[in-house]
N, C-alpha and C. Protein backbone atom coordinates (compact mmCIF):
# COMPACT_ATOMS: atom_id res chain seq x y z
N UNK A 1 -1.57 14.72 -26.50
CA UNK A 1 -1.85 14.46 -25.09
C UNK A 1 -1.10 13.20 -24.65
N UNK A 2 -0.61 13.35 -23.53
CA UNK A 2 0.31 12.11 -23.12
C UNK A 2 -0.83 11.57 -22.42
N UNK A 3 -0.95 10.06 -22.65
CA UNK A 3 -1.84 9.05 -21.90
C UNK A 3 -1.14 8.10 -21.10
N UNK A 4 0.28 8.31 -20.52
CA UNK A 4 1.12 7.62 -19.24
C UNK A 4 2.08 8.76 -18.79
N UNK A 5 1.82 8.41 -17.33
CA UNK A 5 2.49 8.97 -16.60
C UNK A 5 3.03 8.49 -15.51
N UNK A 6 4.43 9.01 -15.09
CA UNK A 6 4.94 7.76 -14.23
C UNK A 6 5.33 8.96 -13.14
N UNK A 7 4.75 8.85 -11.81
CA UNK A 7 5.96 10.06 -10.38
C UNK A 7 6.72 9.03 -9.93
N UNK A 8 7.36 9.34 -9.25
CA UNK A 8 8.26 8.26 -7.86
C UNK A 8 7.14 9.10 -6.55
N UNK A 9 6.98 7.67 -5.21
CA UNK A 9 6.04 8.23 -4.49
C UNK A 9 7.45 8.18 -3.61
N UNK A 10 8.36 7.17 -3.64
CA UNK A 10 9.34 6.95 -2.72
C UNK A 10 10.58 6.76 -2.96
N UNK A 11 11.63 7.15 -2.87
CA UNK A 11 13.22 6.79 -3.40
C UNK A 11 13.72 7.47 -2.37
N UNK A 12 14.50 6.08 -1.82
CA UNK A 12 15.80 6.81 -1.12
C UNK A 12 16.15 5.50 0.12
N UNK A 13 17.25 5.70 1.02
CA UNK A 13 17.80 5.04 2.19
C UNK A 13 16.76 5.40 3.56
N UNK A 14 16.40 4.26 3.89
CA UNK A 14 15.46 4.75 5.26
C UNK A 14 16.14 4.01 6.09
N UNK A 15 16.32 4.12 7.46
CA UNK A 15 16.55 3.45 8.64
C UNK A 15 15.48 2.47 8.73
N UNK A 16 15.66 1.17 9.57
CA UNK A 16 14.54 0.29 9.58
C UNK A 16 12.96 0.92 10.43
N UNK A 17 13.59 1.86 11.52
CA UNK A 17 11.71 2.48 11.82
C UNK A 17 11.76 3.27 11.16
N UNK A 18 12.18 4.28 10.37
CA UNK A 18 11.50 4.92 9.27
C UNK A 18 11.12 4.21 8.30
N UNK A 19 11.93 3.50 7.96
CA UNK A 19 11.28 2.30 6.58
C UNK A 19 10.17 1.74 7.05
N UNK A 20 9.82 1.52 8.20
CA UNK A 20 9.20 0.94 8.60
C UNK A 20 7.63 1.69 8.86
N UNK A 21 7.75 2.68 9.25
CA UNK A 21 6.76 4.21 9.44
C UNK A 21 6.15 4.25 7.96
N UNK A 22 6.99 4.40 7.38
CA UNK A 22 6.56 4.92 5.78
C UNK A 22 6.15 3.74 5.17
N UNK A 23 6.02 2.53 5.16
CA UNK A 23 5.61 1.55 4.58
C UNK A 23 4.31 1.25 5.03
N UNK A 24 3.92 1.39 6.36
CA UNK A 24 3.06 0.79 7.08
C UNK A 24 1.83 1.83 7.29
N UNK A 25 2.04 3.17 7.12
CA UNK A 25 1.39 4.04 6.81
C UNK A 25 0.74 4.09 5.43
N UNK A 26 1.37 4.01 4.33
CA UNK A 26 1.14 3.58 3.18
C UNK A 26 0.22 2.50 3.15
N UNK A 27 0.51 1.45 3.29
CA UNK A 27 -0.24 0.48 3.62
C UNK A 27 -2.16 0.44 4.24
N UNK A 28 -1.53 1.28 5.80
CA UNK A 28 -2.82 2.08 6.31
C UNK A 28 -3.75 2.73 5.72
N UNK A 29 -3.17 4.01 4.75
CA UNK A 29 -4.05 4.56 4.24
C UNK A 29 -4.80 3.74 3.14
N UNK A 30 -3.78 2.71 2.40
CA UNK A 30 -4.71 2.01 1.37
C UNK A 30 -5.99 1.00 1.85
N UNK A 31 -5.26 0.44 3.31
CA UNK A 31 -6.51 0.02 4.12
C UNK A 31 -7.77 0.67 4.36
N UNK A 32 -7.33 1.88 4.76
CA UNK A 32 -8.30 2.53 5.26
C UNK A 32 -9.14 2.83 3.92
N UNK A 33 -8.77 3.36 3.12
CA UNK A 33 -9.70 3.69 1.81
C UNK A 33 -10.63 2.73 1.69
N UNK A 34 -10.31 1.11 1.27
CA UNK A 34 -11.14 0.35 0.84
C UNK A 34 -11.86 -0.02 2.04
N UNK A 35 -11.46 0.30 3.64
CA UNK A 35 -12.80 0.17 4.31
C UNK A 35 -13.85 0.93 4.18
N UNK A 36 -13.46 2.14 3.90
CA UNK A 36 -14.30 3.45 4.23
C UNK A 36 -15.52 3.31 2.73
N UNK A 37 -14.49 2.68 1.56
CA UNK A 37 -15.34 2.71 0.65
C UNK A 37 -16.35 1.39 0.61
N UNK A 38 -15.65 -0.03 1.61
CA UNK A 38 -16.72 -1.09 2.04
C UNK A 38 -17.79 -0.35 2.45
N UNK A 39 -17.78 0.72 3.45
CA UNK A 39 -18.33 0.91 4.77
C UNK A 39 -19.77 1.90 3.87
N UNK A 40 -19.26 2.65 3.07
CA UNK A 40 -20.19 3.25 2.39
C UNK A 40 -20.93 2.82 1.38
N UNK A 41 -20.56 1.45 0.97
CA UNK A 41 -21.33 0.69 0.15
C UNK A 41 -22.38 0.24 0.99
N UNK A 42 -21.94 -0.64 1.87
CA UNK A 42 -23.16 -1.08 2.74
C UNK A 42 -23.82 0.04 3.32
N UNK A 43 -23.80 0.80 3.70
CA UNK A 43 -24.69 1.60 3.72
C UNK A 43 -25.61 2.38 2.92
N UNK A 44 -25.05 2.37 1.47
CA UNK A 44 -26.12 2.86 0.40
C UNK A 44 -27.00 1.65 0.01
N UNK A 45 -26.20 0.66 -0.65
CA UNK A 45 -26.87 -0.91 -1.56
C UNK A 45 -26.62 -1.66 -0.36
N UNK A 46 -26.29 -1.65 1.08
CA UNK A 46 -26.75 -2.64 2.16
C UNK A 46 -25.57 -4.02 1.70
N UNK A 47 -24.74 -3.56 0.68
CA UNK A 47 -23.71 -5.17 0.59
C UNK A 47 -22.41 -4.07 0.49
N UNK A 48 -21.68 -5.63 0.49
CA UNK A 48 -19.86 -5.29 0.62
C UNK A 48 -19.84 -4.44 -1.12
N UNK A 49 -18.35 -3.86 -0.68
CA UNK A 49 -18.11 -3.52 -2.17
C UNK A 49 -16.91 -4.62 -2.37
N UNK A 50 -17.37 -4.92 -3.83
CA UNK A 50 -16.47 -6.21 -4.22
C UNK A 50 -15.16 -6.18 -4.52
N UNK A 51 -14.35 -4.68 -5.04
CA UNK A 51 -13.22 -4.87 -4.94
C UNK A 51 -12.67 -4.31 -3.14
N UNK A 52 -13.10 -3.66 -2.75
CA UNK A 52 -12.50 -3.60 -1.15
C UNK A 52 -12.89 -5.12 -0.23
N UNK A 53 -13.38 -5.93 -0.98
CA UNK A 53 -13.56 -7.24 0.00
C UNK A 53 -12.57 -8.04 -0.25
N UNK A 54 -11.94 -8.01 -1.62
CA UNK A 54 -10.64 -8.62 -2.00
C UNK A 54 -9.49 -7.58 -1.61
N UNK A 55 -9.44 -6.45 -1.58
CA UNK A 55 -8.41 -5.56 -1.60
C UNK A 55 -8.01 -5.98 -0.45
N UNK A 56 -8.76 -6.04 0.95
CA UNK A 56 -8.97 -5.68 2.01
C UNK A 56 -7.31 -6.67 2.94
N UNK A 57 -7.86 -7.99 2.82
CA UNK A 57 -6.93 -9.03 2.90
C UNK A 57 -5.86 -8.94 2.11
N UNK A 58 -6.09 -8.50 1.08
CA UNK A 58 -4.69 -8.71 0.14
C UNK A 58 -3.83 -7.77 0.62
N UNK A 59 -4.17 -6.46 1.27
CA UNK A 59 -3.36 -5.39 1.41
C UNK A 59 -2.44 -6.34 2.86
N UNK A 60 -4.00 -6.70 3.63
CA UNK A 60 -3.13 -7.20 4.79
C UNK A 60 -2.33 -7.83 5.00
N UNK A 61 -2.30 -9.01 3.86
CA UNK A 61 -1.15 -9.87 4.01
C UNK A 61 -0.46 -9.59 3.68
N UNK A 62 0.36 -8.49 2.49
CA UNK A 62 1.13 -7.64 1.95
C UNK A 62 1.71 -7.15 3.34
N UNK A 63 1.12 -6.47 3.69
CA UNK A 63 1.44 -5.60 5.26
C UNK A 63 2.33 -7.08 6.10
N UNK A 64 2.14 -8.08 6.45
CA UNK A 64 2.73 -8.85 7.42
C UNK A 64 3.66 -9.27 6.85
N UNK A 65 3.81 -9.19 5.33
CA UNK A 65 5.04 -9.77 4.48
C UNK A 65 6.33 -8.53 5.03
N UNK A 66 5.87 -7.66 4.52
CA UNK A 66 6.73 -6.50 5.09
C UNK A 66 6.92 -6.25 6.54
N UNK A 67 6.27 -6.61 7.37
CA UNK A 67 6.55 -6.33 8.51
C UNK A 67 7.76 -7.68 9.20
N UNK A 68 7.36 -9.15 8.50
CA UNK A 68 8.59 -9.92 8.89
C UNK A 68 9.56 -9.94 8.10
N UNK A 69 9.74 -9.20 7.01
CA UNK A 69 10.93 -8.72 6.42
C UNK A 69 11.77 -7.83 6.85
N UNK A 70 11.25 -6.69 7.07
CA UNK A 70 11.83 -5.55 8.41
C UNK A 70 12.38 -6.28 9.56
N UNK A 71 11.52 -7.03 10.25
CA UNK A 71 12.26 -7.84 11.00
C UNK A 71 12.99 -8.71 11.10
N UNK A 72 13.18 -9.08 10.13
CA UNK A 72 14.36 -10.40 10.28
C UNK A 72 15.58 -9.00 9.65
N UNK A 73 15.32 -8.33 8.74
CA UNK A 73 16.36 -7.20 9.21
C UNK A 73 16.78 -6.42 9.90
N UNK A 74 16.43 -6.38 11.20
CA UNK A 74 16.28 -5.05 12.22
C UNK A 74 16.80 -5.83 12.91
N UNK A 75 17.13 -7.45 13.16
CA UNK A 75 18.43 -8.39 13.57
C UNK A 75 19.57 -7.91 13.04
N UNK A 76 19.66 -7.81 12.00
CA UNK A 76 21.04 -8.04 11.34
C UNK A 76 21.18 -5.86 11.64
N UNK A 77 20.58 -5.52 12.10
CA UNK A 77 21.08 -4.02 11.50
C UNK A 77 21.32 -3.25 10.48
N UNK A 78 20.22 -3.55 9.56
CA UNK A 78 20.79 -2.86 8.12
C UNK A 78 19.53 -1.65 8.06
N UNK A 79 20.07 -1.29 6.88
CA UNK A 79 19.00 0.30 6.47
C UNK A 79 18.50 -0.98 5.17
N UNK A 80 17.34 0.13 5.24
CA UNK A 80 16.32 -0.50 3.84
C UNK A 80 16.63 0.76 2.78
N UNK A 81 16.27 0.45 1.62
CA UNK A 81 16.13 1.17 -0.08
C UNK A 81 15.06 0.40 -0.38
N UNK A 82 14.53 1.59 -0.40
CA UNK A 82 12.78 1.71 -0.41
C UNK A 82 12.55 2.58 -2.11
N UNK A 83 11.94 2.08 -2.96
CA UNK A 83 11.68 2.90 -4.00
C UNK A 83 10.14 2.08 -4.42
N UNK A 84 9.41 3.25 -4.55
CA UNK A 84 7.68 2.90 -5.16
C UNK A 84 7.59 4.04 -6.71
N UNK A 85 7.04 3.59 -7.74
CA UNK A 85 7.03 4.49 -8.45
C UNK A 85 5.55 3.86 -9.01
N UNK A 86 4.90 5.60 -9.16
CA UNK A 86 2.94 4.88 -9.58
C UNK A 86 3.19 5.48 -10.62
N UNK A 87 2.31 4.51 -12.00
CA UNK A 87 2.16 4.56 -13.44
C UNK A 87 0.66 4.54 -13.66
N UNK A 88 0.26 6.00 -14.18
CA UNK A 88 -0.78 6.38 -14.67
C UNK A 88 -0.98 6.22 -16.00
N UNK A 89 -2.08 5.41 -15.96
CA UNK A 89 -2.46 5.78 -17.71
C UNK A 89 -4.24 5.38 -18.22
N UNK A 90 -4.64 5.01 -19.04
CA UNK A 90 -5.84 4.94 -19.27
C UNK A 90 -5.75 3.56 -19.88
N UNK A 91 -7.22 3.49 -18.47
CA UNK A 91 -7.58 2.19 -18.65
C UNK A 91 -8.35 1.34 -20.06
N UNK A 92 -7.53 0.57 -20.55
CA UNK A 92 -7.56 -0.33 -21.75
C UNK A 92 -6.71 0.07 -23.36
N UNK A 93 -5.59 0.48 -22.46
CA UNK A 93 -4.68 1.26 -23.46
C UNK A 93 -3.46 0.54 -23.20
């Protein structure tokens, strides 16, 4: 049984609003998860969930890093190369 696994989520040349679309969406949905999963904590055990209270900010400031990076490139006119690749494997291995 193989216990790692690696996909590519992203590879390739994007224009700066597509690079820009696809990053920030990405981003979104990971936002959105750890609210939805805050949102349902407090509502079962009535408190935050502890990794979406750290996730939460961290994603965001991630997000504004990228967004004034795009922009100080979308001056100059260039395309972005965008590559994400997620590595699966089991945890404590």
């Amino acid at each position: 049984m193989n216990t790692h696994e690696k996909v590519t989520l992203i590879e390739g040349e994007f224009s700066i609003e597509e690079g820009f679309d696809v990053l920030t969406n990405i981003f979104y949905s990971k936002i959105h998860y750890h609210e939805m999963k805050n949102f349902s904590s407090q509502l079962r055990f009535g408190k935050d969930d502890q990794t979406a209270s750290i996730r939460i900010p961290d994603l965001n400031k991630d997000l504004e890093k990228i967004k004034e990076f795009i922009s100080q490139l979308n001056k100059e006119n260039k395309k972005l190369r965008i590559t994400s690749e997620i590595h699966i494997s089991i945890a404590g291995e």
